[in-house]
N, C-alpha and C. Protein backbone atom coordinates (compact mmCIF):
# COMPACT_ATOMS: atom_id res chain seq x y z
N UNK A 1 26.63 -68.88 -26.90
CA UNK A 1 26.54 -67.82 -25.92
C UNK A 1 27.94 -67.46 -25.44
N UNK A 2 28.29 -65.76 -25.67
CA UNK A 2 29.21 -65.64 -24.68
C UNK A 2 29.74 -65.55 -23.34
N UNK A 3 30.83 -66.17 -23.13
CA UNK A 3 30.80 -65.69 -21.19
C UNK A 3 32.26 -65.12 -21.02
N UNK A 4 31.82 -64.05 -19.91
CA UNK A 4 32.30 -63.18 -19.62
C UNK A 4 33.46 -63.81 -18.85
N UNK A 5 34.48 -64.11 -19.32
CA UNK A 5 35.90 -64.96 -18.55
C UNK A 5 36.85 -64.05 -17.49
N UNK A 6 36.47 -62.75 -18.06
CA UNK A 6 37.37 -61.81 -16.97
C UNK A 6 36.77 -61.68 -16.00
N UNK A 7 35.31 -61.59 -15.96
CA UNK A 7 34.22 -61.83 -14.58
C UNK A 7 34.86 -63.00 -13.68
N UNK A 8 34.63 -64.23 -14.80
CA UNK A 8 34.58 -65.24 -13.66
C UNK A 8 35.89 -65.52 -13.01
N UNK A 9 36.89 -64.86 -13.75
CA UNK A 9 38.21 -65.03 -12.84
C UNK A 9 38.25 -64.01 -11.85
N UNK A 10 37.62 -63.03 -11.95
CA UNK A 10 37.60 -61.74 -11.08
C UNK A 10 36.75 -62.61 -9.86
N UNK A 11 35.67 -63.13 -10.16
CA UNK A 11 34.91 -63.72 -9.07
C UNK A 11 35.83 -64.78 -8.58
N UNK A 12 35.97 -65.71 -8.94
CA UNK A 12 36.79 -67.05 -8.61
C UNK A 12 38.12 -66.52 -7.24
N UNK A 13 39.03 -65.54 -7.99
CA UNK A 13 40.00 -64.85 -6.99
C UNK A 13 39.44 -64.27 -5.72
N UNK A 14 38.22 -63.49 -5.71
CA UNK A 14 37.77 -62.84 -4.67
C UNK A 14 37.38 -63.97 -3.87
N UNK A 15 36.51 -64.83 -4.10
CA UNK A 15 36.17 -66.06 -3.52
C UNK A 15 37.52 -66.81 -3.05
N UNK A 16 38.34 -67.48 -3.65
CA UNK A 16 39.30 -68.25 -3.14
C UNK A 16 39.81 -67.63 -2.20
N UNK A 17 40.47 -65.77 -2.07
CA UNK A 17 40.77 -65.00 -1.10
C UNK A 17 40.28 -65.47 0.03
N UNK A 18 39.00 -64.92 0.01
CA UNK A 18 37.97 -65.10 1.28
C UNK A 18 38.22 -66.28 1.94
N UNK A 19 37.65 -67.77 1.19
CA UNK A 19 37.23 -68.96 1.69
C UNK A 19 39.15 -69.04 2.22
N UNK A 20 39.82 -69.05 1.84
CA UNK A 20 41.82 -69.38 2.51
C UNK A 20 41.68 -68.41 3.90
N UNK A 21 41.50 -67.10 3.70
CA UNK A 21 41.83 -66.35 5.14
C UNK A 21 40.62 -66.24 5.81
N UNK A 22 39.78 -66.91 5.62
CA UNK A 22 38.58 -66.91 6.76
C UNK A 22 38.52 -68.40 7.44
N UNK A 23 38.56 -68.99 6.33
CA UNK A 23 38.58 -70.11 7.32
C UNK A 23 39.44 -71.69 7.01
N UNK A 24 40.42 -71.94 6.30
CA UNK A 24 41.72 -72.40 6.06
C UNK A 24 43.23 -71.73 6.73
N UNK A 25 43.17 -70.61 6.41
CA UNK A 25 44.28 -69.66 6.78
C UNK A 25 44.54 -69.96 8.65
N UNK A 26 43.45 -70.25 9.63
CA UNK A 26 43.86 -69.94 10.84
C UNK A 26 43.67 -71.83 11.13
N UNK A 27 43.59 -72.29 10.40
CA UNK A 27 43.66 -74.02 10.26
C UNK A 27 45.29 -74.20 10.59
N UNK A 28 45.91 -75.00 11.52
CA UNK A 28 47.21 -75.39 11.52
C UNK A 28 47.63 -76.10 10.31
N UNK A 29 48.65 -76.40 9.44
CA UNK A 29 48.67 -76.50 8.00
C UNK A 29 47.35 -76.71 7.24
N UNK A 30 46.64 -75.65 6.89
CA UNK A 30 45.55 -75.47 6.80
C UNK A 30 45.61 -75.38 4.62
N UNK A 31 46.61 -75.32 4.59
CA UNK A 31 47.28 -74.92 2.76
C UNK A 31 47.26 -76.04 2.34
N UNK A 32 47.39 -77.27 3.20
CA UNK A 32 47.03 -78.98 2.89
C UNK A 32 45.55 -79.12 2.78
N UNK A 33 44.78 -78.69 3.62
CA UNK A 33 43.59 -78.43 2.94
C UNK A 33 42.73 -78.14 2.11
N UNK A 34 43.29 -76.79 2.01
CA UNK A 34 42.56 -75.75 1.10
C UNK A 34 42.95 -76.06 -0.71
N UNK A 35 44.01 -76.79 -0.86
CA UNK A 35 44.92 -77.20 -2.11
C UNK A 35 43.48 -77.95 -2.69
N UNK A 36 43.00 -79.17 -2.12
CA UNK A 36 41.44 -79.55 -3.11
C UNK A 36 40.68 -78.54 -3.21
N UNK A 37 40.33 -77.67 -2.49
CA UNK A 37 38.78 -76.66 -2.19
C UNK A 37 39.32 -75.63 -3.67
N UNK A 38 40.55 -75.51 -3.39
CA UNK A 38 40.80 -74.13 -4.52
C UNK A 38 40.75 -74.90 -5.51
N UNK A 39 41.32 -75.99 -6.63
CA UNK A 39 40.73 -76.79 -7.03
C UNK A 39 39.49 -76.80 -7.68
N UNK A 40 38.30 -77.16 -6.79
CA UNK A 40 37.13 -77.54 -6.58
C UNK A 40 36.51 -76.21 -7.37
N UNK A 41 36.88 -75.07 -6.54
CA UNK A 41 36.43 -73.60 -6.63
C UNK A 41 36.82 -72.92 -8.34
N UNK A 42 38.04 -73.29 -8.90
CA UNK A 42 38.48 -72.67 -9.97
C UNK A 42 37.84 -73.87 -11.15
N UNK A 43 37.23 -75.22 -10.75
CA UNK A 43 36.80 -76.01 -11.65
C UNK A 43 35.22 -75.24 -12.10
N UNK A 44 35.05 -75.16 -10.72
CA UNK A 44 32.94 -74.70 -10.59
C UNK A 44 32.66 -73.24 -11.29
N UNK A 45 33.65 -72.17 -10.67
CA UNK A 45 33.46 -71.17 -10.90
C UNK A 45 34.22 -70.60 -12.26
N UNK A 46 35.11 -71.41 -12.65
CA UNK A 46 35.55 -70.83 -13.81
C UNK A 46 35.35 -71.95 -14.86
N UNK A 47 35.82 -72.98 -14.88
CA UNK A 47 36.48 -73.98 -16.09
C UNK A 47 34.55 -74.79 -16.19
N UNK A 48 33.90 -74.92 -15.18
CA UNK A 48 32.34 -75.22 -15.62
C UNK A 48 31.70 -74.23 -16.70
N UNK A 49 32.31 -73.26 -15.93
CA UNK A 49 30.98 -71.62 -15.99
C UNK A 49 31.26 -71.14 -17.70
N UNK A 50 32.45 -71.17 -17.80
CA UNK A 50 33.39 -71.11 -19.18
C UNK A 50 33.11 -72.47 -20.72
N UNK A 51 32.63 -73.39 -19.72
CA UNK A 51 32.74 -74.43 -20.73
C UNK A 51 34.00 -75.39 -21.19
N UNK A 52 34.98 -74.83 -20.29
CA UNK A 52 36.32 -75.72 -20.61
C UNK A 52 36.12 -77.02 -19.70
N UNK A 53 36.33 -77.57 -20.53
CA UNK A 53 36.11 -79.50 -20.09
C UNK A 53 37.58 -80.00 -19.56
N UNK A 54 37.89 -79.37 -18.48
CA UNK A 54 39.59 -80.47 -18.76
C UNK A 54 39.92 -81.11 -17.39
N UNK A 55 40.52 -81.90 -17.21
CA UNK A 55 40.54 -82.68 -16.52
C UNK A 55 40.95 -82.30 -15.47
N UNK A 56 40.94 -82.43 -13.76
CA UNK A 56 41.42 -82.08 -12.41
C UNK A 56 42.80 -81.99 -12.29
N UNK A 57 43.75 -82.14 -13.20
CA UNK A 57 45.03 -82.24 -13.25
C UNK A 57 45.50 -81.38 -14.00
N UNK A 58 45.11 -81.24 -15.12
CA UNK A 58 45.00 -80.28 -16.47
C UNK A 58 44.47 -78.38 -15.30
N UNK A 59 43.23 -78.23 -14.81
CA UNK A 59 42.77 -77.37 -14.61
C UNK A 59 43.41 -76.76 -13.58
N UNK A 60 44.54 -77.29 -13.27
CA UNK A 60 45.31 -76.31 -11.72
C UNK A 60 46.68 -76.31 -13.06
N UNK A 61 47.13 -76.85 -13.28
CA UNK A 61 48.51 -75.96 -14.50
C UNK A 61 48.39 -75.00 -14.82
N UNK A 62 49.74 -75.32 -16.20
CA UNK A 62 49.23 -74.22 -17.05
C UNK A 62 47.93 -74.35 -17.99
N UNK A 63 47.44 -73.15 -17.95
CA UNK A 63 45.93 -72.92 -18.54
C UNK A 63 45.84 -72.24 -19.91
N UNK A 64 46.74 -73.14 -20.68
CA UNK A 64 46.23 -72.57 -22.27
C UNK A 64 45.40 -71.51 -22.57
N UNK A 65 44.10 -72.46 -22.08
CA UNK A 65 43.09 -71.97 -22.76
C UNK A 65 42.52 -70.65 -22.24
N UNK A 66 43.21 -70.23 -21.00
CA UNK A 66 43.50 -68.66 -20.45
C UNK A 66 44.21 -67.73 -20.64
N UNK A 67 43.69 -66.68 -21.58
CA UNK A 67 44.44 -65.56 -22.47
C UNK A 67 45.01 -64.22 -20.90
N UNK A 68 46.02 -64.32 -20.94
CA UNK A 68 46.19 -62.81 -20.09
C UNK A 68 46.60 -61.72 -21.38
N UNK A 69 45.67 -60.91 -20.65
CA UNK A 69 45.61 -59.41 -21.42
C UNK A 69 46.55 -58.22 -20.22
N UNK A 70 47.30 -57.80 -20.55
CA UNK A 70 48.21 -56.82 -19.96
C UNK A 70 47.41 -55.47 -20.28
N UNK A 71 46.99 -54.50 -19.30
CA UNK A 71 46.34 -53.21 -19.71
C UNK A 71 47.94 -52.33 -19.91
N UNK A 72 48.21 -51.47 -20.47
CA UNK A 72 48.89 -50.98 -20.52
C UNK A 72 48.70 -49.10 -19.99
N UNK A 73 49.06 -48.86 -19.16
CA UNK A 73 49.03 -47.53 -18.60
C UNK A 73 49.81 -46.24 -19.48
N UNK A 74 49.26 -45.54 -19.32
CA UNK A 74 49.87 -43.88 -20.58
C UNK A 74 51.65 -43.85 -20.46
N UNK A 75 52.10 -44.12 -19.63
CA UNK A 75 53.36 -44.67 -19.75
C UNK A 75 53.67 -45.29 -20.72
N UNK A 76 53.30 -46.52 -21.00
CA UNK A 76 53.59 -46.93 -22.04
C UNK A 76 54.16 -48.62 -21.90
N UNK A 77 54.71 -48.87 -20.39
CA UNK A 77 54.66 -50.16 -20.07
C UNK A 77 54.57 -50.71 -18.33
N UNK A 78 54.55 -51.59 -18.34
CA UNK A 78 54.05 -52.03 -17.06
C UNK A 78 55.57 -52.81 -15.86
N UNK A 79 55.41 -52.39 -14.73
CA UNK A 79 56.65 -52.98 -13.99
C UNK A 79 56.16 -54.64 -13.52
N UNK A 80 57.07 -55.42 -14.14
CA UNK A 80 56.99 -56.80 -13.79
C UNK A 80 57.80 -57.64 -13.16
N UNK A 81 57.64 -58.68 -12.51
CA UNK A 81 58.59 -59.29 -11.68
C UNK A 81 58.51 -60.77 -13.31
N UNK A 82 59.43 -61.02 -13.46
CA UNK A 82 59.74 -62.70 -14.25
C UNK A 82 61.20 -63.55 -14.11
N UNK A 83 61.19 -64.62 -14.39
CA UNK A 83 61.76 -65.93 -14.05
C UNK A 83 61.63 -66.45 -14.97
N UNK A 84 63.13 -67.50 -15.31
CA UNK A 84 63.05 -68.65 -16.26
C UNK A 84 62.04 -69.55 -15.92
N UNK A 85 60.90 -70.17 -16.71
CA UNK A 85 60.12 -71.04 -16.63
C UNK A 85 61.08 -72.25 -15.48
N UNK A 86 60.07 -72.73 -14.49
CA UNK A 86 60.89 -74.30 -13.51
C UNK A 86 60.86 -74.86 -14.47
N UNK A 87 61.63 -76.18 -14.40
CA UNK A 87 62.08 -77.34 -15.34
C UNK A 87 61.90 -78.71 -14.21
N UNK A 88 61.95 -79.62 -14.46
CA UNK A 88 61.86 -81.04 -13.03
C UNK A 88 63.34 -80.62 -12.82
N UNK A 89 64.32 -80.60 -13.63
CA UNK A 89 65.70 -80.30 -12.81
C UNK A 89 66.27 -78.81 -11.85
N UNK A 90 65.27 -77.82 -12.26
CA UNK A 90 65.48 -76.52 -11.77
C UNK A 90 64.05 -76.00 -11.35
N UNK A 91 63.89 -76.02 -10.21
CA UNK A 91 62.46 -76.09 -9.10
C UNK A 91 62.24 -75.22 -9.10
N UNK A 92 63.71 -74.50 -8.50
CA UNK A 92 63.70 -72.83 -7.75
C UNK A 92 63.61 -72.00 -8.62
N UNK A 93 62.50 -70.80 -8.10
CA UNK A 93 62.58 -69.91 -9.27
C UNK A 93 63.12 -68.21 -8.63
N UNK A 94 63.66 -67.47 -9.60
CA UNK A 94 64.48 -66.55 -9.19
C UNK A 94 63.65 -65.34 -9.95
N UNK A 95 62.88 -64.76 -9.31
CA UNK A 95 62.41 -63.70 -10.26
C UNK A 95 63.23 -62.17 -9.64
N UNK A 96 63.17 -61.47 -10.89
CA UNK A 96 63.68 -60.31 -11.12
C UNK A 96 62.91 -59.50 -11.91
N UNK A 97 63.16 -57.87 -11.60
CA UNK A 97 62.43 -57.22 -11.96
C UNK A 97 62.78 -56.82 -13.21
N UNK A 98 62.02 -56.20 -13.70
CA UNK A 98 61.89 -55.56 -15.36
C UNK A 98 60.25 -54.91 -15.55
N UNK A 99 60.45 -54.82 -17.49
CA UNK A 99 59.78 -54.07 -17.97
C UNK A 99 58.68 -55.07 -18.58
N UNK A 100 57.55 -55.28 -19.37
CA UNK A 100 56.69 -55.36 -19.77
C UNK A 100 55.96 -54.12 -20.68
N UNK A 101 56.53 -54.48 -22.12
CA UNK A 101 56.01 -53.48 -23.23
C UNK A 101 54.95 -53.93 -24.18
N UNK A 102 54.70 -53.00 -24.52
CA UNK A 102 53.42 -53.02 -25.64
C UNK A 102 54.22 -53.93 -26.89
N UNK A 103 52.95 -54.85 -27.67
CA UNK A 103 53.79 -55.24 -28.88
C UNK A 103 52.97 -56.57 -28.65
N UNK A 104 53.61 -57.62 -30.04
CA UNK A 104 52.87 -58.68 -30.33
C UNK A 104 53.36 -59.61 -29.02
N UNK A 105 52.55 -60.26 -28.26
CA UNK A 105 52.59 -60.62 -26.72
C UNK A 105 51.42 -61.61 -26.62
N UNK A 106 52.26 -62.56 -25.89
CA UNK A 106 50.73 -63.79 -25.57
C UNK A 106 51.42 -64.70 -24.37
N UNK A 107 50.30 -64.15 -23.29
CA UNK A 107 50.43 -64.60 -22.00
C UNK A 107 49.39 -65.53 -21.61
N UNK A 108 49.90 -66.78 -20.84
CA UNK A 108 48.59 -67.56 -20.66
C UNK A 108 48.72 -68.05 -19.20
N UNK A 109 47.42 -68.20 -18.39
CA UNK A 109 47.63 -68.46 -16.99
C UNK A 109 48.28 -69.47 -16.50
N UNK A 110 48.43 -68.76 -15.45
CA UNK A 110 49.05 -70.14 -14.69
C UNK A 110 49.04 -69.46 -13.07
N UNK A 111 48.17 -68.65 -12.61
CA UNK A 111 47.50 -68.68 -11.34
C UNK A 111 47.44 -67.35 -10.44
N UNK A 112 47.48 -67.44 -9.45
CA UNK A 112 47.57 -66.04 -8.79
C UNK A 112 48.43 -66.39 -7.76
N UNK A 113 49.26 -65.11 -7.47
CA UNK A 113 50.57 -65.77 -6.72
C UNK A 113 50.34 -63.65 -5.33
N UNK A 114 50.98 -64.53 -4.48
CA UNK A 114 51.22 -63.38 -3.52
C UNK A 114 52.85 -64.28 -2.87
N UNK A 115 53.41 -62.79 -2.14
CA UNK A 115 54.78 -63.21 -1.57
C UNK A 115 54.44 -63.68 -0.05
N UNK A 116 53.56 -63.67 0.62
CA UNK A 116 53.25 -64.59 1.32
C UNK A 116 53.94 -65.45 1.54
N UNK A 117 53.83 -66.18 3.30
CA UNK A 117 54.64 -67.27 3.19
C UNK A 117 53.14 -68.38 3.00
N UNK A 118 52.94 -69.38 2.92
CA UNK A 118 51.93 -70.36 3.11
C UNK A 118 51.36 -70.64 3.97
N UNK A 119 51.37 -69.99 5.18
CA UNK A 119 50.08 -70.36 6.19
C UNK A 119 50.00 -68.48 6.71
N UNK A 120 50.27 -67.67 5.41
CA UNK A 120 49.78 -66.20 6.01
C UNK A 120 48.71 -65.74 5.01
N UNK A 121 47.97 -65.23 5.62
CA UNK A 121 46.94 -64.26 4.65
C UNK A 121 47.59 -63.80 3.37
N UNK A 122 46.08 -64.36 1.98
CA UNK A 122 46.96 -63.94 0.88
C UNK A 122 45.54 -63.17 0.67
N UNK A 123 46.21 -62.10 -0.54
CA UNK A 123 45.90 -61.26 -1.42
C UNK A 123 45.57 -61.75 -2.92
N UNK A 124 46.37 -62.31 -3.19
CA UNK A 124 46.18 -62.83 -4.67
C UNK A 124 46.61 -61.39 -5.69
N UNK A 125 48.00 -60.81 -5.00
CA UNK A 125 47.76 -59.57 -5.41
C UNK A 125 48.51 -59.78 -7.40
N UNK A 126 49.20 -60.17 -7.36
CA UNK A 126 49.78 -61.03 -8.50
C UNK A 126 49.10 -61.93 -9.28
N UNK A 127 49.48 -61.89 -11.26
CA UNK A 127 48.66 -63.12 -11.75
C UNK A 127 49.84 -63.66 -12.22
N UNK A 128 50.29 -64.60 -12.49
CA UNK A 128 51.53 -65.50 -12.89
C UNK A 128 51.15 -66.01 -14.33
N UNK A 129 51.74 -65.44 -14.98
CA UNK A 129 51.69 -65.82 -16.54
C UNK A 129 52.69 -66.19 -17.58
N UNK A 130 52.70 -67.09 -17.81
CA UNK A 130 53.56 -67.72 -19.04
C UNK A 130 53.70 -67.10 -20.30
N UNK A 131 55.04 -66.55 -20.60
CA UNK A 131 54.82 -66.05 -21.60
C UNK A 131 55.19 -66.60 -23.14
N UNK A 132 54.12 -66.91 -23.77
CA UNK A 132 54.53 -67.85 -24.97
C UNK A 132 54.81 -67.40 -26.32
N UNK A 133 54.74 -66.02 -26.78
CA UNK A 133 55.14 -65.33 -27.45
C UNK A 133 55.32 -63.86 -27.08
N UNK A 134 56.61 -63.08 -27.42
CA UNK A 134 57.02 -61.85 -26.90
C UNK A 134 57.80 -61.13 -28.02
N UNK A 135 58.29 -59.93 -28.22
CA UNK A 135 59.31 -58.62 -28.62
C UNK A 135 60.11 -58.94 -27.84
N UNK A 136 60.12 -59.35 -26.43
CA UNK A 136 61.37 -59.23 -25.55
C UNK A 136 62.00 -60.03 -25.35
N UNK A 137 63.04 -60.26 -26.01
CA UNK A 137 64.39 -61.33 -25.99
C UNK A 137 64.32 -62.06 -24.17
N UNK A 138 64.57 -61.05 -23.46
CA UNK A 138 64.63 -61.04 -22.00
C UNK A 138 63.59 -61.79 -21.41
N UNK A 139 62.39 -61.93 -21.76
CA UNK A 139 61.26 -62.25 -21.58
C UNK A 139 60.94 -63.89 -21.77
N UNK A 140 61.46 -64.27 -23.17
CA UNK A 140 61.48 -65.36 -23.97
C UNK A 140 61.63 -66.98 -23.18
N UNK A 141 60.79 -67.63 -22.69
CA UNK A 141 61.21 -68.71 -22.01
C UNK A 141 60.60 -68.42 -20.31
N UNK A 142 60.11 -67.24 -19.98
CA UNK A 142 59.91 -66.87 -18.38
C UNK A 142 58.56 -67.15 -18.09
N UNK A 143 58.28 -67.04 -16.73
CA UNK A 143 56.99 -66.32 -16.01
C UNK A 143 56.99 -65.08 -16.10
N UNK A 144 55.79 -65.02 -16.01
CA UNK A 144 55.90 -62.81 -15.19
C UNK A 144 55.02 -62.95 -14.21
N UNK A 145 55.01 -61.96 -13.75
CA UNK A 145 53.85 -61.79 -12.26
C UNK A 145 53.38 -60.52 -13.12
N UNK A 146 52.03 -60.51 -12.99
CA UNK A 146 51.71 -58.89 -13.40
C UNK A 146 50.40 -58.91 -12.52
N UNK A 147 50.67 -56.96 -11.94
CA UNK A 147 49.69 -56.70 -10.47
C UNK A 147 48.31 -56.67 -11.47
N UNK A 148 47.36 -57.54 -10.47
CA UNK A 148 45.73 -58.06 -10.45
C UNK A 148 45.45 -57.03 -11.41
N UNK A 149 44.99 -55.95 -10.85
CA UNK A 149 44.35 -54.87 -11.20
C UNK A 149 44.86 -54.69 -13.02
N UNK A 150 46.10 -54.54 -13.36
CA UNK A 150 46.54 -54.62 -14.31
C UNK A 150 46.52 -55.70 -15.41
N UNK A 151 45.83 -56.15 -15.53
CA UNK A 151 45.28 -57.44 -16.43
C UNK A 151 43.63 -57.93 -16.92
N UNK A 152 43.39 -58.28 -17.73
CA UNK A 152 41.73 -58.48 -17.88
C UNK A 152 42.39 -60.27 -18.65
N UNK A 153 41.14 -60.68 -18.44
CA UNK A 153 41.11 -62.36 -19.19
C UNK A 153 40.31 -62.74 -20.32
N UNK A 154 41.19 -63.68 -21.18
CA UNK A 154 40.13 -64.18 -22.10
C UNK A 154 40.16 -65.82 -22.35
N UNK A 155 38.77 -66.33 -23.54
CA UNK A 155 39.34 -67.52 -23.42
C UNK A 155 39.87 -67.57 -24.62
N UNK A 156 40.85 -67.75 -24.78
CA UNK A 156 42.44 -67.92 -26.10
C UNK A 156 41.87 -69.24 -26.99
N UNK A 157 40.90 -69.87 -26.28
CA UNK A 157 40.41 -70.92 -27.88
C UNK A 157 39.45 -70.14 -28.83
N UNK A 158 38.81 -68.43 -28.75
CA UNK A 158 38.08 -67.76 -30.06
C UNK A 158 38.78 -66.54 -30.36
């Protein structure tokens, strides 16, 4: 049976939204909290619902087995924020803006990000994606952020 993976991440985000700024978000370090529940929430609602078996440690990383699909607009490419992948020796990450073009491209999750500070209302307006094959020299080795709306999901193991 197939399942619909761009659903359940579409659901999963709207949900995690909600459950952080309704009732974590006005919690005094309330982001110490909510760190198991989101967790909990992206295991049930996505990595159950999906069939991916992976372990509580494995399922908050990077997510292989989560294809990002870039829609591409009549323009012809998309405005992105990216960063050299962190390393344990280099934490901080420095993103800068650029382009995002059409072409042989394979992005895989690694979460939903807003500029938020950590105890303010998020959006989840951003998906944070690893990019593991690219055309763009520039690209080669980074993250990208690419806006919600602009992306659909798959699962990258069919």
């Amino acid at each position: 049976m197939s399942v619909d993976l761009d659903r359940l991440m579409r659901q999963y985000r709207e949900c995690a939204r909600h459950v952080w700024n309704t009732y974590f978000q006005p919690l005094p370090e309330g982001w110490h909290e909510f760190i198991d529940v989101e967790h909990a929430l992206f295991q049930g609602l996505v990595l159950v619902q999906a069939g991916m078996n992976l372990s509580a440690t494995e399922s908050f990383a990077l997510m292989e087995a989560i294809r990002v699909r870039p829609c591409f607009p009549p323009v012809g490419h998309l405005e992105v924020f990216h960063a050299k992948t962190p390393t344990p020796k280099v934490r901080e990450v420095q993103w800068q803006q650029g382009r995002l073009s059409p072409g042989a491209l394979d992005l895989r999750f690694l979460g939903f990000f807003d500029w938020a500070n950590q105890d303010d209302p998020q959006d989840y307006r951003f998906v944070r994606a690893r990019v593991f094959a690219t055309e763009q020299p520039e690209l080669e080795g980074c993250d990208v952020l690419l806006e919600f709306p602009a992306v659909t999901f798959e699962d990258a193991r069919r």
